[in-house]
N, C-alpha and C. Protein backbone atom coordinates (compact mmCIF):
# COMPACT_ATOMS: atom_id res chain seq x y z
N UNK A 1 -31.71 -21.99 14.22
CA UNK A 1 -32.07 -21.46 15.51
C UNK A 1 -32.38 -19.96 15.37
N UNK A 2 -33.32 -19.26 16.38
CA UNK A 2 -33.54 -17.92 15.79
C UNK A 2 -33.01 -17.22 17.15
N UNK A 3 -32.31 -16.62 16.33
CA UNK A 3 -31.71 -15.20 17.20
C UNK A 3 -32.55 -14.43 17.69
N UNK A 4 -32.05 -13.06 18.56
CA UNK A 4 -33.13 -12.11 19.46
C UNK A 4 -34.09 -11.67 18.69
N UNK A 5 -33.15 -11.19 17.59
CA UNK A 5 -34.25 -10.15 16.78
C UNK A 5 -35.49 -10.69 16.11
N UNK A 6 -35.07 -11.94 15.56
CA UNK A 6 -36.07 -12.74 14.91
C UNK A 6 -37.37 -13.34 16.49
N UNK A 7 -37.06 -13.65 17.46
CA UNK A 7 -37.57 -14.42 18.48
C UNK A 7 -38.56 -12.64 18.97
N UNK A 8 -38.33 -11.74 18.50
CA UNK A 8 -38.46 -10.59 19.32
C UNK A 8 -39.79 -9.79 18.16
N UNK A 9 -39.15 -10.73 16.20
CA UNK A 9 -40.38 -9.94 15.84
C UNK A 9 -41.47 -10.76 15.64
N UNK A 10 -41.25 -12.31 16.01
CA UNK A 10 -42.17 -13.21 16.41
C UNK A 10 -43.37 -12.74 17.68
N UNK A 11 -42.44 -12.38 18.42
CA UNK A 11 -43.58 -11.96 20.17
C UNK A 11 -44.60 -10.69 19.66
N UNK A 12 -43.56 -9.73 18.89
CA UNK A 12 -44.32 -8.40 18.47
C UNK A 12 -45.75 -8.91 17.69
N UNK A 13 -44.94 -9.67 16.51
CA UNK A 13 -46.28 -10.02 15.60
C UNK A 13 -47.36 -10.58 16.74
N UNK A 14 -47.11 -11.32 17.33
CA UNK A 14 -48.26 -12.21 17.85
C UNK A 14 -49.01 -11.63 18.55
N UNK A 15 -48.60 -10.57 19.78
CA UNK A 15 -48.74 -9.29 20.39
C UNK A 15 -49.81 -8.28 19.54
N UNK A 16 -49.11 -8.06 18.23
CA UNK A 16 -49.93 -7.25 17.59
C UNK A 16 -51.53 -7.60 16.80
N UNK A 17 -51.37 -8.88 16.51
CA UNK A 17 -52.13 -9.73 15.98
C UNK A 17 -53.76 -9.81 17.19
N UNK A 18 -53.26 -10.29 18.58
CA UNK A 18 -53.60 -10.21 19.69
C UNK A 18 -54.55 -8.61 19.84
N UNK A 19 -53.79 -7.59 19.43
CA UNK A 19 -54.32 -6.25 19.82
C UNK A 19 -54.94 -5.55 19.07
N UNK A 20 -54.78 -6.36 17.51
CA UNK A 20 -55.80 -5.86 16.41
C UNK A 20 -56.78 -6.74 16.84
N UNK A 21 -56.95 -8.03 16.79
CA UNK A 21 -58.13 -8.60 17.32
C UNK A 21 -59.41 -7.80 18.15
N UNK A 22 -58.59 -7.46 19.36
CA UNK A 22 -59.06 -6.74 20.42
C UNK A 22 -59.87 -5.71 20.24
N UNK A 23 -59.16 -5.25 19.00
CA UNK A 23 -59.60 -3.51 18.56
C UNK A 23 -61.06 -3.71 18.00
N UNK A 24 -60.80 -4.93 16.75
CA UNK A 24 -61.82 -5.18 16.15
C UNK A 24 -62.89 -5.42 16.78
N UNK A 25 -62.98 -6.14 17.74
CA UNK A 25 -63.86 -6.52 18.63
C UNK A 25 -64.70 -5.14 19.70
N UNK A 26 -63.75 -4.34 19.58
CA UNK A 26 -64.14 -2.98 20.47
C UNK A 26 -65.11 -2.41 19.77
N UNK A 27 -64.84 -2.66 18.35
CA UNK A 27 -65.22 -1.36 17.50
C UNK A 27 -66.70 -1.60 17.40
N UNK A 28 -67.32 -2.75 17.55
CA UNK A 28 -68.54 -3.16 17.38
C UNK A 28 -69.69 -2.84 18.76
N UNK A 29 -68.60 -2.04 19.35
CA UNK A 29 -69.09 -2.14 21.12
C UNK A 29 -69.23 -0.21 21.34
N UNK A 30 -70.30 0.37 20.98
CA UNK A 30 -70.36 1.73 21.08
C UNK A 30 -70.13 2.36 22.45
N UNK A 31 -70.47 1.55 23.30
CA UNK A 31 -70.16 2.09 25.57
C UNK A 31 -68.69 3.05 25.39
N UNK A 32 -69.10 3.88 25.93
CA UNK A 32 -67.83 4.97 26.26
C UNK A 32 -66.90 4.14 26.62
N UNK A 33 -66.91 3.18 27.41
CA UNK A 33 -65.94 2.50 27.82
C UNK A 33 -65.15 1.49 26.83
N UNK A 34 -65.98 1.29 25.97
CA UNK A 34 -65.07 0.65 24.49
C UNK A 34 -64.30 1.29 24.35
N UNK A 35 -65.16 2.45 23.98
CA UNK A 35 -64.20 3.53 23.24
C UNK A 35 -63.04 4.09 23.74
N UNK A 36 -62.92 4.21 25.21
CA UNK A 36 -62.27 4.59 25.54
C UNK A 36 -60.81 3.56 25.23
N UNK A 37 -61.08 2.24 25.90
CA UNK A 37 -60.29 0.90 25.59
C UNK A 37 -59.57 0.79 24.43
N UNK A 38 -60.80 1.51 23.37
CA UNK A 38 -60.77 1.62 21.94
C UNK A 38 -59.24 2.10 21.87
N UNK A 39 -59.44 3.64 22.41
CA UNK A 39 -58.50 4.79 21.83
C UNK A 39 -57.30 4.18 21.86
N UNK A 40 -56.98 3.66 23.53
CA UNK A 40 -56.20 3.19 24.09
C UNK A 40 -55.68 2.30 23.30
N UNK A 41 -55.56 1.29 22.91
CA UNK A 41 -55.23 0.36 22.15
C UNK A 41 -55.22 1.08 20.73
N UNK A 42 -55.48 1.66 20.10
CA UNK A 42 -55.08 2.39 18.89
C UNK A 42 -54.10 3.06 19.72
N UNK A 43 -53.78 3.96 20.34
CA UNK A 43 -52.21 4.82 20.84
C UNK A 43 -51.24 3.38 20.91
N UNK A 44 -51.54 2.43 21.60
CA UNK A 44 -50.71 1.27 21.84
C UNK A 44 -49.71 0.84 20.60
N UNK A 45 -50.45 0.70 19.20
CA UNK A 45 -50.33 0.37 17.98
C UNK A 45 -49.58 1.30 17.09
N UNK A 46 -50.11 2.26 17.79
CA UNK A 46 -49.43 3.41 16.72
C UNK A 46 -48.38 4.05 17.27
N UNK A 47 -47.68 3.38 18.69
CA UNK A 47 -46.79 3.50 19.21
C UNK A 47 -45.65 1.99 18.88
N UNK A 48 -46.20 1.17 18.47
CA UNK A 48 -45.71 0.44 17.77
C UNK A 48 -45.04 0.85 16.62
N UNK A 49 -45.73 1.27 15.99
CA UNK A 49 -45.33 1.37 14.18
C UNK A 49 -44.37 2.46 14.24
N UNK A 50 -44.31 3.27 15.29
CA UNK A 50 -43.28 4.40 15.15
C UNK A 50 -42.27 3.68 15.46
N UNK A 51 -42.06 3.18 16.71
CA UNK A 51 -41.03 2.32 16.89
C UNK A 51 -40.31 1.39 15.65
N UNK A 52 -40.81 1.07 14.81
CA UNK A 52 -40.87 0.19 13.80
C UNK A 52 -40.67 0.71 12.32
N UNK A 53 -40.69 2.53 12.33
CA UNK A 53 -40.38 2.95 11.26
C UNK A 53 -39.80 2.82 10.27
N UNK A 54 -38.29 2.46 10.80
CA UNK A 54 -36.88 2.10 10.30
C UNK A 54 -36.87 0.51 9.72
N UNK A 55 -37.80 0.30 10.05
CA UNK A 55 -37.78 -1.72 9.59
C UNK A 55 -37.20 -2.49 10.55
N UNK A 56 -37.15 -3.53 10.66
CA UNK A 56 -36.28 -4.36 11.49
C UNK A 56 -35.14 -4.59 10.78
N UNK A 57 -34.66 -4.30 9.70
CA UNK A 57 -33.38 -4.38 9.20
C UNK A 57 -32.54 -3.63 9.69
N UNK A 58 -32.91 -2.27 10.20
CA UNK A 58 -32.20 -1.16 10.75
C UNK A 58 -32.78 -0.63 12.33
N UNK A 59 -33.06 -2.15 13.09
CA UNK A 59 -33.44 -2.01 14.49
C UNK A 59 -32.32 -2.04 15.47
N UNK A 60 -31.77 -0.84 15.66
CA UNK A 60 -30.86 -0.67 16.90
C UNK A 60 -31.25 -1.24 18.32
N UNK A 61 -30.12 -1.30 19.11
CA UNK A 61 -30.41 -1.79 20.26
C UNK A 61 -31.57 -1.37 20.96
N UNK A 62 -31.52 0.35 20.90
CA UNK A 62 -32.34 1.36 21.76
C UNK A 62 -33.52 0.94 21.30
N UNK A 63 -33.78 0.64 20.15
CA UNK A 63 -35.41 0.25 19.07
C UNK A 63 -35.96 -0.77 20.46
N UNK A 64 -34.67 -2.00 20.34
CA UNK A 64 -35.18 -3.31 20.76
C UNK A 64 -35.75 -2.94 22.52
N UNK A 65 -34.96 -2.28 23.02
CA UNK A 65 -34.84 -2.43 24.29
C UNK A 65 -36.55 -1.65 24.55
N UNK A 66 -37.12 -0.42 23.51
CA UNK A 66 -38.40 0.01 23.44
C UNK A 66 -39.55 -1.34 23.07
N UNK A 67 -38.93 -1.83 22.05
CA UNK A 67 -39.99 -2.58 21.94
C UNK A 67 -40.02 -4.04 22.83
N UNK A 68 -39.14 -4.40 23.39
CA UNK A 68 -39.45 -5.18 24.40
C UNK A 68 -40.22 -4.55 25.89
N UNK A 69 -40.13 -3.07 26.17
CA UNK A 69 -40.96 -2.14 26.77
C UNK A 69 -42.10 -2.69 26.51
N UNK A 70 -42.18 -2.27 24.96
CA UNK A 70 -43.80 -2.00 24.93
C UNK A 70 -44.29 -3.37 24.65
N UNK A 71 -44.02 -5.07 24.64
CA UNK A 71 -44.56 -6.22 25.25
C UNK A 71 -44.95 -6.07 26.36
N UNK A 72 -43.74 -5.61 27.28
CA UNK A 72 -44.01 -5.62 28.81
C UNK A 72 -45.26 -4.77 29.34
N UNK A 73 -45.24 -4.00 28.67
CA UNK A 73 -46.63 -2.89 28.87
C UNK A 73 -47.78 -3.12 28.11
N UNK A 74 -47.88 -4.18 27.39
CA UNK A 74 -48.83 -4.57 26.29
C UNK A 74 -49.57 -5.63 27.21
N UNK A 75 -48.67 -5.95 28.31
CA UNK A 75 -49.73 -7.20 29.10
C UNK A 75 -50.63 -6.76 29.90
């Protein structure tokens, strides 16, 4: 059975997977408004990986409780 953390870097991956897609798809799309979408979703990601610095081996509560944030704000 999988515990929080595991159930939590399942949603992230899929989430992230989801938002690289997205990106890729932007990048082919020059309209200011890509780009803008663009940026946006690159800050999204790279607000990820900070969160994520430490590994999930050494994900404190405070980590989790951010990165379940940033699902909630990822929708």
């Amino acid at each position: 059975m999988l515990d929080n953390k595991d159930e939590l870097k399942d949603r992230i991956a899929a989430k992230k997977h989801q938002l690289q897609a997205k990106l890729k798809e932007l990048s082919a799309d020059g309209r200011e408004e890509a780009r803008n979408s663009r940026d946006k979703l690159k800050a999204k990601l790279d607000e990820l990986e900070g969160n994520l610095k430490d590994g999930w081996d050494k994900m404190s509560d405070g980590v989790a409780a951010k990165l379940n944030k940033w699902l909630d704000e990822s929708d």
